[in-house]
N, C-alpha and C. Protein backbone atom coordinates (compact mmCIF):
# COMPACT_ATOMS: atom_id res chain seq x y z
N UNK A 1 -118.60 103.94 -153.22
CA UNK A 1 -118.89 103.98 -154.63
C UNK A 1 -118.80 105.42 -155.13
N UNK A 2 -117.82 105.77 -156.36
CA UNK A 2 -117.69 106.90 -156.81
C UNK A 2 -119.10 107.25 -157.56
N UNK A 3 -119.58 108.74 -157.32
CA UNK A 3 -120.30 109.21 -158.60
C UNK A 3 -120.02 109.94 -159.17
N UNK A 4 -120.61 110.00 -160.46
CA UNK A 4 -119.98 111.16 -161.57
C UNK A 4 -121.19 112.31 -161.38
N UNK A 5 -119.69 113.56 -161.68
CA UNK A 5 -120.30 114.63 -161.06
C UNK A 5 -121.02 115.89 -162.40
N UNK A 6 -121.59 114.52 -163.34
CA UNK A 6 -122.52 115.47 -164.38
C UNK A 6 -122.88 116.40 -163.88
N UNK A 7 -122.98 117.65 -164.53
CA UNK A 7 -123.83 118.54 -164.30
C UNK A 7 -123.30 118.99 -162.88
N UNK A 8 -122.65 119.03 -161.84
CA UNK A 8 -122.10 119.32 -161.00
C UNK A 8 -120.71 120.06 -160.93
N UNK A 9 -120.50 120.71 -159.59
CA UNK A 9 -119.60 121.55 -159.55
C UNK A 9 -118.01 121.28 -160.44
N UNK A 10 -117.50 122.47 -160.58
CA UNK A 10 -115.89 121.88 -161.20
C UNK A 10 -115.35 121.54 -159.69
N UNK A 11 -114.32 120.95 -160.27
CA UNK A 11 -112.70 120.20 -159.64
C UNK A 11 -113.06 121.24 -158.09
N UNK A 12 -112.44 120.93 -157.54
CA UNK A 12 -112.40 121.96 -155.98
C UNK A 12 -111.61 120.96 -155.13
N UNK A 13 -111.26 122.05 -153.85
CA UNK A 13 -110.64 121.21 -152.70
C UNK A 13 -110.72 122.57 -151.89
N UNK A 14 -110.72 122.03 -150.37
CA UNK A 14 -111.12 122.87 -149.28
C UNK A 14 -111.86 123.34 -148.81
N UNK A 15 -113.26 122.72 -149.83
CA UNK A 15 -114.78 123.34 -150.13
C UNK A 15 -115.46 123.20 -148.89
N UNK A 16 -116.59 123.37 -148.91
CA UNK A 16 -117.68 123.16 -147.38
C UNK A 16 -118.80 122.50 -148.22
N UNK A 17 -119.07 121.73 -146.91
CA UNK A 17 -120.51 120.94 -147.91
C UNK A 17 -121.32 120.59 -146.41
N UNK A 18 -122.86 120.31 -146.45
CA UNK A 18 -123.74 120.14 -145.48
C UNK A 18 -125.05 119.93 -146.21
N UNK A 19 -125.62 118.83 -145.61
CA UNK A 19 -126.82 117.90 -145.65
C UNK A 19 -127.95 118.40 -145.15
N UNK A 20 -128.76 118.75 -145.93
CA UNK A 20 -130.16 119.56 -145.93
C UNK A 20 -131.24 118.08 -146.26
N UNK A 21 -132.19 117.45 -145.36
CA UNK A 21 -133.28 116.58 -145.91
C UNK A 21 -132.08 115.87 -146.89
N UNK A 22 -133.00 115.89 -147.94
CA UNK A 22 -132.00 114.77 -149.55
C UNK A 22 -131.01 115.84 -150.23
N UNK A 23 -130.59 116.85 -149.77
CA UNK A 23 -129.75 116.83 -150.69
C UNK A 23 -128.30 117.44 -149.93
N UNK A 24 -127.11 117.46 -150.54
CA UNK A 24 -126.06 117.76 -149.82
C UNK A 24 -125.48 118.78 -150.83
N UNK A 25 -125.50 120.02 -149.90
CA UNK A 25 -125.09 121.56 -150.73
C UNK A 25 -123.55 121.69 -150.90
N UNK A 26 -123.06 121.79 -151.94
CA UNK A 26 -121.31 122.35 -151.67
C UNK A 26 -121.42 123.63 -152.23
N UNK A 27 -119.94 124.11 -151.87
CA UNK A 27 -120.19 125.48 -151.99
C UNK A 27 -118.24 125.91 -151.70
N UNK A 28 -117.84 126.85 -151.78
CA UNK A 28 -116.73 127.08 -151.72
C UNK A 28 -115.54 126.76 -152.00
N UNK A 29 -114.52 127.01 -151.41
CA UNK A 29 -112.94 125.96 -152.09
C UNK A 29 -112.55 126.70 -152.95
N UNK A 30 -111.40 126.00 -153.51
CA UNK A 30 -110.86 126.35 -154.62
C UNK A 30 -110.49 125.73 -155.72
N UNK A 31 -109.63 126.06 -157.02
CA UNK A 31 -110.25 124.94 -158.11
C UNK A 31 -108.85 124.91 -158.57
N UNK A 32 -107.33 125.66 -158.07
CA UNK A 32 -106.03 125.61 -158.56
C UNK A 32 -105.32 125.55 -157.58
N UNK A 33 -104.36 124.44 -158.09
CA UNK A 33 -102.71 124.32 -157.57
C UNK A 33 -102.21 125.22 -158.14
N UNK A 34 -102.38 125.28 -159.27
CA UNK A 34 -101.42 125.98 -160.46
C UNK A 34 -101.81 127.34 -160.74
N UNK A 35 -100.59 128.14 -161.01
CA UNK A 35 -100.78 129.43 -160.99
C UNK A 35 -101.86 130.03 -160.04
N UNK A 36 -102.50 131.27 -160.52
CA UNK A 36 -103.37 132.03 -158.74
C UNK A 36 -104.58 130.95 -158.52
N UNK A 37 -104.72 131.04 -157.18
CA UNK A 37 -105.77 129.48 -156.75
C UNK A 37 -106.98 130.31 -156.52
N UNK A 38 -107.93 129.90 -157.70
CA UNK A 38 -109.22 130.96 -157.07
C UNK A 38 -110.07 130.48 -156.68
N UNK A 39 -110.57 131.60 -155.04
CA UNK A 39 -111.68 130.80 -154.49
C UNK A 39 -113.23 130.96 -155.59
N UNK A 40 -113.92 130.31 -154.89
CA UNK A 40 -115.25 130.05 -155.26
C UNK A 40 -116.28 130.67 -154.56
N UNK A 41 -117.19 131.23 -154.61
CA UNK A 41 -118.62 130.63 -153.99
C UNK A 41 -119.87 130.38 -154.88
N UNK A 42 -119.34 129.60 -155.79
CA UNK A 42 -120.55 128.99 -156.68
C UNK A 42 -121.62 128.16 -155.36
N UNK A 43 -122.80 127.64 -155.78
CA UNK A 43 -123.40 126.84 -154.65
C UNK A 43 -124.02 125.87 -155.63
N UNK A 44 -123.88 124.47 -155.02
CA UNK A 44 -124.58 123.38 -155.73
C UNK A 44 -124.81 122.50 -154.73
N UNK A 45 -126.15 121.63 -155.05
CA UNK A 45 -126.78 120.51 -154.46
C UNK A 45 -126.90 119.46 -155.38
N UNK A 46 -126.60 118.37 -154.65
CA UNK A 46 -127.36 117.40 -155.73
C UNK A 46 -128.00 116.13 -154.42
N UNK A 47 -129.23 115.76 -155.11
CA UNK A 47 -130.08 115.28 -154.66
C UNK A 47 -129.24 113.87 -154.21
N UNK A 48 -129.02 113.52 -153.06
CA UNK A 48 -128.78 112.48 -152.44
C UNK A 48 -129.21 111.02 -153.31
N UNK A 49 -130.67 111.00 -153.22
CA UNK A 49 -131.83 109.98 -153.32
C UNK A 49 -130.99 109.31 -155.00
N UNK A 50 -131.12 110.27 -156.12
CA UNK A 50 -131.38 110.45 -157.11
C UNK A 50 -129.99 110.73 -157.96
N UNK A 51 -129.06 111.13 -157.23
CA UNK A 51 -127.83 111.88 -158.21
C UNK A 51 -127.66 112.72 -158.63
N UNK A 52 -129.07 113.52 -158.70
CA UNK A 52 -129.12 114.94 -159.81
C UNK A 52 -128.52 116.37 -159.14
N UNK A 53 -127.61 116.65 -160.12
CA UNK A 53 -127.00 117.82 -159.71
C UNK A 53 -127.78 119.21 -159.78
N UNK A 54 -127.78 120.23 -158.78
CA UNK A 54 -128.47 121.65 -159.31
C UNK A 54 -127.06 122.82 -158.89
N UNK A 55 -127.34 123.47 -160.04
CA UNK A 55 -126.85 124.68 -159.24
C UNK A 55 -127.90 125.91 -158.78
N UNK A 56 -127.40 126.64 -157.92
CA UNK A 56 -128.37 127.67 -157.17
C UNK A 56 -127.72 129.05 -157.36
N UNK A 57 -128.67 130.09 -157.33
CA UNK A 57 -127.89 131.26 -157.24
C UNK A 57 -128.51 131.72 -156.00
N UNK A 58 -127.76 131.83 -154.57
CA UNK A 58 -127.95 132.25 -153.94
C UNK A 58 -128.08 133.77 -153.41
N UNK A 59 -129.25 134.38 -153.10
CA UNK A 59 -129.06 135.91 -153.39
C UNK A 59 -128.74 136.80 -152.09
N UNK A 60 -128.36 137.72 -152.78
CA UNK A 60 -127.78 138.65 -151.22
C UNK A 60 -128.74 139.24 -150.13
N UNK A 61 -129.10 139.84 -149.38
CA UNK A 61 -128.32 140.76 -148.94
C UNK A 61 -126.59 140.80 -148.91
N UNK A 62 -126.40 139.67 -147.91
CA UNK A 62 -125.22 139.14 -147.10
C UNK A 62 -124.65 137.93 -147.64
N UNK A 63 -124.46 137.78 -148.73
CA UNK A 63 -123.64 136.59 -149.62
C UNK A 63 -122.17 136.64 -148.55
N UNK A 64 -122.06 135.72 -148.25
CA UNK A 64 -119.99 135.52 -147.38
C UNK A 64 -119.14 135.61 -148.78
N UNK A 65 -117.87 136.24 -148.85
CA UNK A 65 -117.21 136.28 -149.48
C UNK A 65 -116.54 135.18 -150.17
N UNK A 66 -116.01 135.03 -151.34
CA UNK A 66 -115.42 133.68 -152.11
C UNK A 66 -114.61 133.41 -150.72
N UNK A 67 -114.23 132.35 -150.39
CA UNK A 67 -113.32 131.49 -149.40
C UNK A 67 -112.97 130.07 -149.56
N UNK A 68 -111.74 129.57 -148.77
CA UNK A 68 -111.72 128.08 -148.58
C UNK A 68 -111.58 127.54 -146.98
N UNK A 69 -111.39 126.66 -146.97
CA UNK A 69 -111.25 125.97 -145.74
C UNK A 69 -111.95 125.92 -144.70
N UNK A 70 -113.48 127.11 -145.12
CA UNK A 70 -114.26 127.53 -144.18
C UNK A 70 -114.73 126.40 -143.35
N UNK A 71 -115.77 126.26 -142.05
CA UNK A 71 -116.24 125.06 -141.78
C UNK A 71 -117.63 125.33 -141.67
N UNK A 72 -118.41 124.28 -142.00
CA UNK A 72 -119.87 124.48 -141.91
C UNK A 72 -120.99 123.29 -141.61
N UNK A 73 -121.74 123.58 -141.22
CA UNK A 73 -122.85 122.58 -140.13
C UNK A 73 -123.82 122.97 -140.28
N UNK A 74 -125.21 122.20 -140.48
CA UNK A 74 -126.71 122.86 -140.45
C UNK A 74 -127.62 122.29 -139.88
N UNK A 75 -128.26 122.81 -139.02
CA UNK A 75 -129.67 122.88 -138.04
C UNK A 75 -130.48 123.01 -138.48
N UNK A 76 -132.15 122.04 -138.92
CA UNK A 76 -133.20 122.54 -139.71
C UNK A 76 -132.46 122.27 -141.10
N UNK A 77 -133.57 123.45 -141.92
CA UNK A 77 -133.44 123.88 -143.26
C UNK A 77 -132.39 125.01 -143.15
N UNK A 78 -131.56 125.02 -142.09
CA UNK A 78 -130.68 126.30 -142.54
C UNK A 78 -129.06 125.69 -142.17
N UNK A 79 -128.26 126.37 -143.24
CA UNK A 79 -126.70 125.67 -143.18
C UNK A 79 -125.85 127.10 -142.16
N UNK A 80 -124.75 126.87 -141.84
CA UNK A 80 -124.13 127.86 -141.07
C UNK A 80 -122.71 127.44 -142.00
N UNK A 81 -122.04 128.67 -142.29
CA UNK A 81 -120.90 128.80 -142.38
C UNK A 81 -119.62 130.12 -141.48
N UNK A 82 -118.47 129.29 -141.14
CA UNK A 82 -117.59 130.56 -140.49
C UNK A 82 -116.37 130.85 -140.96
N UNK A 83 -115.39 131.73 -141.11
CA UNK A 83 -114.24 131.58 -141.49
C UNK A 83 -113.83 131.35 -142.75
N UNK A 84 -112.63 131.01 -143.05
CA UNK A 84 -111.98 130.80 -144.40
C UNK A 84 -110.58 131.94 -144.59
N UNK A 85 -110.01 131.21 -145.60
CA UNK A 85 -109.25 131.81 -146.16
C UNK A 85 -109.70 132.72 -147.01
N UNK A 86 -109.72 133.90 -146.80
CA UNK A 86 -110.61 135.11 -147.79
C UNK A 86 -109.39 135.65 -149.05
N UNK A 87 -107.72 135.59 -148.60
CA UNK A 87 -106.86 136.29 -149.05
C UNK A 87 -105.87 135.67 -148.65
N UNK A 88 -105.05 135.05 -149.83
CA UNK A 88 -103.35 134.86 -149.35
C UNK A 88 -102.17 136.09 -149.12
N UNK A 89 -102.96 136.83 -150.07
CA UNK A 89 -101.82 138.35 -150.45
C UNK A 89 -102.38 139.40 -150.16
N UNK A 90 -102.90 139.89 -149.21
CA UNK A 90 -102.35 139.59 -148.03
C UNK A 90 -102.63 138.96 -146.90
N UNK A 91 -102.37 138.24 -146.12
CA UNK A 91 -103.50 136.58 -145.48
C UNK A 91 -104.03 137.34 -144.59
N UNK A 92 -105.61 136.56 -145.21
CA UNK A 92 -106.54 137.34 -144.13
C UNK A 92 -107.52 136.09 -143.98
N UNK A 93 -107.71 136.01 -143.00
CA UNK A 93 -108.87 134.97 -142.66
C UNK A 93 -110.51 135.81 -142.29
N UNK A 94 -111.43 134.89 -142.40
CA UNK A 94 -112.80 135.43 -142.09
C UNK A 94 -112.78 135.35 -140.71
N UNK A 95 -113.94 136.32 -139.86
CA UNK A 95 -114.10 136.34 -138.89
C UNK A 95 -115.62 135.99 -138.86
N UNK A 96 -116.35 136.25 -139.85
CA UNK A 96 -117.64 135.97 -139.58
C UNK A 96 -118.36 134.63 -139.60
N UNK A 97 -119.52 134.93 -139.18
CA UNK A 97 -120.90 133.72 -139.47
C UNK A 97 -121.55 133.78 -140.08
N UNK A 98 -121.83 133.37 -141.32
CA UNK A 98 -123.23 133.65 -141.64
C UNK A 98 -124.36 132.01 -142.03
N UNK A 99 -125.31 132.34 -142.32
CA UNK A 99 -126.09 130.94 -142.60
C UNK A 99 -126.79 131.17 -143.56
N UNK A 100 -127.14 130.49 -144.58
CA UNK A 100 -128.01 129.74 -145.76
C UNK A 100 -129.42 129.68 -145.51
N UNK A 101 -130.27 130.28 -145.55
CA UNK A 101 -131.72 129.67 -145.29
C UNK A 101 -131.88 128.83 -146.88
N UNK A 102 -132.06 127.72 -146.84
CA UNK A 102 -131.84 126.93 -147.72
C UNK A 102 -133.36 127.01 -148.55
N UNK A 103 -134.76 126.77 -147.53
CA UNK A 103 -136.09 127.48 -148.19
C UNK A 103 -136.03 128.67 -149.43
N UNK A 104 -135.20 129.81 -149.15
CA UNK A 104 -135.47 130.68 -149.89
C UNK A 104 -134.29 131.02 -150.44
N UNK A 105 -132.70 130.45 -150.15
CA UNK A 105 -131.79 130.81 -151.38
C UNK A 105 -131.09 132.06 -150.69
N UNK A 106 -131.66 132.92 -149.67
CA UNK A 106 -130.65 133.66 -148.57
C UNK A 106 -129.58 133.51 -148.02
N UNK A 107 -128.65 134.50 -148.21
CA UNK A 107 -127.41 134.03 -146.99
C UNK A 107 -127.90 135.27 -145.87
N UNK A 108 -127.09 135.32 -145.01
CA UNK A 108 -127.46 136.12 -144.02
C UNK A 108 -126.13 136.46 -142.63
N UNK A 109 -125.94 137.23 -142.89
CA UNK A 109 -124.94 137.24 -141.57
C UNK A 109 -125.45 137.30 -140.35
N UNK A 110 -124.75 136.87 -139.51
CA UNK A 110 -125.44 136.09 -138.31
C UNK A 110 -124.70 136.87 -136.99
N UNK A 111 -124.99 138.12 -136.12
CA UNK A 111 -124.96 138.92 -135.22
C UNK A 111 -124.49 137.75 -134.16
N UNK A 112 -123.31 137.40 -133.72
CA UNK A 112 -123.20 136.49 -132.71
C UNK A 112 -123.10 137.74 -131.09
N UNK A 113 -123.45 136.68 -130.07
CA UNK A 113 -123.21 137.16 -128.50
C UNK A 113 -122.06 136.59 -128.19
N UNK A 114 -121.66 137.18 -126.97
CA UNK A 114 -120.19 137.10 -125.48
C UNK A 114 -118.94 137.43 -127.13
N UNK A 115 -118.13 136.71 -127.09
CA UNK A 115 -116.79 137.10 -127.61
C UNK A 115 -117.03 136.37 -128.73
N UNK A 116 -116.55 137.46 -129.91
CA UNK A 116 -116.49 136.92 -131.18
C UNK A 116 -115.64 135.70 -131.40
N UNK A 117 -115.30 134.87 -132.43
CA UNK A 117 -114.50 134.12 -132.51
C UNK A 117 -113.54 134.83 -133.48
N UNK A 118 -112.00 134.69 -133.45
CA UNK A 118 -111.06 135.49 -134.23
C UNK A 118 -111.46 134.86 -135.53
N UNK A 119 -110.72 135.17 -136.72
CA UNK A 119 -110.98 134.69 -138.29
C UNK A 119 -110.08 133.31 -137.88
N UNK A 120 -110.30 132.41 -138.84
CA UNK A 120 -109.84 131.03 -138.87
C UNK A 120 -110.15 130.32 -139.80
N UNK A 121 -109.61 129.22 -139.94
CA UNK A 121 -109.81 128.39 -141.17
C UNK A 121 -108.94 126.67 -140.44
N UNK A 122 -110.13 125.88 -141.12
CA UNK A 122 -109.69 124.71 -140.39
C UNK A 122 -110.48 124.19 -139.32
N UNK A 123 -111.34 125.13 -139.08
CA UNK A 123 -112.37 124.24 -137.68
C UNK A 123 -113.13 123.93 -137.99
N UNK A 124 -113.64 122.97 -136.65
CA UNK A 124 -114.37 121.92 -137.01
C UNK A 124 -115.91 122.86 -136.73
N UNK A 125 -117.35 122.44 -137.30
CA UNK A 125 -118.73 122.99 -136.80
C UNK A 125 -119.98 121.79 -136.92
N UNK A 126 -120.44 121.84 -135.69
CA UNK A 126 -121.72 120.85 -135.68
C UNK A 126 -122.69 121.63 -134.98
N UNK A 127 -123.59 121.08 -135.52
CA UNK A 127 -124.87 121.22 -134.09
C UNK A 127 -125.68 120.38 -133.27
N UNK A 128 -125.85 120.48 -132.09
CA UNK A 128 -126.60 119.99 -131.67
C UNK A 128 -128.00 120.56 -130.67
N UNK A 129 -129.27 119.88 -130.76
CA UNK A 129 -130.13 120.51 -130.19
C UNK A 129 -130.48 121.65 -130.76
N UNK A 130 -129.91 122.44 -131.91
CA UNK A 130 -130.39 123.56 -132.41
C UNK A 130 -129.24 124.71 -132.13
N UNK A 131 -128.17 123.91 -131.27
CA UNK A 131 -127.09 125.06 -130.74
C UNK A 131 -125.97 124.66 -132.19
N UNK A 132 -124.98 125.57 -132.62
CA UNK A 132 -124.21 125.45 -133.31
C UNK A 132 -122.58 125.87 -132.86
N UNK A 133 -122.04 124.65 -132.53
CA UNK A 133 -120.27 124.63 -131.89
C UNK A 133 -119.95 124.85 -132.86
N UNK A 134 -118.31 125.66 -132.65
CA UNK A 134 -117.21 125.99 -133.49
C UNK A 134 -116.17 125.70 -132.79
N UNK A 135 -115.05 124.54 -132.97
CA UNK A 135 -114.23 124.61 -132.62
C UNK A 135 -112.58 124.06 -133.37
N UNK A 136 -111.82 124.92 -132.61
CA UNK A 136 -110.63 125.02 -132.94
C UNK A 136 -110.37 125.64 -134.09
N UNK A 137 -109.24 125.17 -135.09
CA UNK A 137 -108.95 125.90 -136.39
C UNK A 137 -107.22 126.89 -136.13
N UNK A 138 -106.99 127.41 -137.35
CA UNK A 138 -106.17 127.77 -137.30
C UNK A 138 -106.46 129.51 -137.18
N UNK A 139 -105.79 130.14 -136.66
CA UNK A 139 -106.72 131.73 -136.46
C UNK A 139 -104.85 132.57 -137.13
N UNK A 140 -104.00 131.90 -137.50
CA UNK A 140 -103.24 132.78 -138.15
C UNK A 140 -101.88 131.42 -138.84
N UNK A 141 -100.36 131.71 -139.54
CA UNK A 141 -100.05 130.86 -140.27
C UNK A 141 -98.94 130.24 -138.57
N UNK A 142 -99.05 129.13 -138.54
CA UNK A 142 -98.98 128.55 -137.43
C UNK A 142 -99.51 128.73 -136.11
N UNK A 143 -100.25 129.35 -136.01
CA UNK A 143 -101.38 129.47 -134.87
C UNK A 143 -102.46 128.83 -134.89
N UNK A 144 -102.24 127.84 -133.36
CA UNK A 144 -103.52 126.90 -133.91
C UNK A 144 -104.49 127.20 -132.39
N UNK A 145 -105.95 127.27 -132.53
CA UNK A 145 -107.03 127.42 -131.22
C UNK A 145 -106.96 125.72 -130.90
N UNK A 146 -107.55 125.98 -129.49
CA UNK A 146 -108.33 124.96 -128.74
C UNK A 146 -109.31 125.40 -128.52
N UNK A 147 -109.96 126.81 -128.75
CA UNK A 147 -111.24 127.62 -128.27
C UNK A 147 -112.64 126.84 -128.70
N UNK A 148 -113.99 126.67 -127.94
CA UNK A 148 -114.86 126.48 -128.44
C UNK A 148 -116.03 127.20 -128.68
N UNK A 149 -116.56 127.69 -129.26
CA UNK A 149 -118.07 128.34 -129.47
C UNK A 149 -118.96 128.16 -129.59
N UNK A 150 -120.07 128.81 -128.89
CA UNK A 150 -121.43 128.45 -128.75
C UNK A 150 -122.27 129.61 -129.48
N UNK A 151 -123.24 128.99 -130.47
CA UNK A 151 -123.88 130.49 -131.03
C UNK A 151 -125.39 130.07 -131.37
């Protein structure tokens, strides 16, 4: 069943979205085919239960840069995001992690251990037990991982 997205984000595709309790946060993507395609990082929830859309202003320190294709998964009250398309001209993908403390509206970059993961866009992220996998994705323009991560 479709819902209407009153009061909710514009048009997008490539976005990241993840399920906090009742509500499911989106956040990222982009909003053009046509002419320059600009990313986003507006952030919105809307209440599962209920329909109701919010938007949030999430505050810095460590806001992640506008992106698309990023992938993202959340443990608890907190969301994780990695990667994305940061730049077509000149293509640059993200290399980082960061996570959402969803309680207080924080992003936060996230100091990972053993070997970083290269920038990418396209992988998949879950968690389980409190651990958060990253795997595969594309890490350049026909380069594709099988790599997995543990963080």
């Amino acid at each position: 069943m479709a819902q209407s997205l009153e009061g909710g984000p514009p048009a997008r595709a490539f976005h990241e979205s993840a399920v906090v309790e009742d509500k499911m946060f989106v956040w990222g993507g982009g909003t053009s085919y046509k002419g320059p395609y600009h990313s986003r990082l507006d952030l919105f929830s809307v209440n599962i239960l209920t329909g109701e859309w919010s938007s949030h202003k999430a505050h810095p320190p460590e806001t992640p840069p506008p992106c698309w294709d990023a992938a993202a998964t959340c443990t608890g009250n907190t969301i994780y995001t990695h990667g994305g398309i940061i730049s077509w001209s000149p293509y640059r993908l993200s290399d980082e992690l960061y996570k959402l403390m969803v309680e207080e509206m924080k992003w936060r970059r996230v100091t990972t251990r053993g070997t970083k993961p290269a920038g990418r866009r396209g992988a998949a992220m879950c968690s389980v037990d409190g651990k958060v996998l990253l795997m595969g994705g594309s890490t350049g323009i026909g380069q594709h991982s099988n790599e997995l991560f543990e963080f």
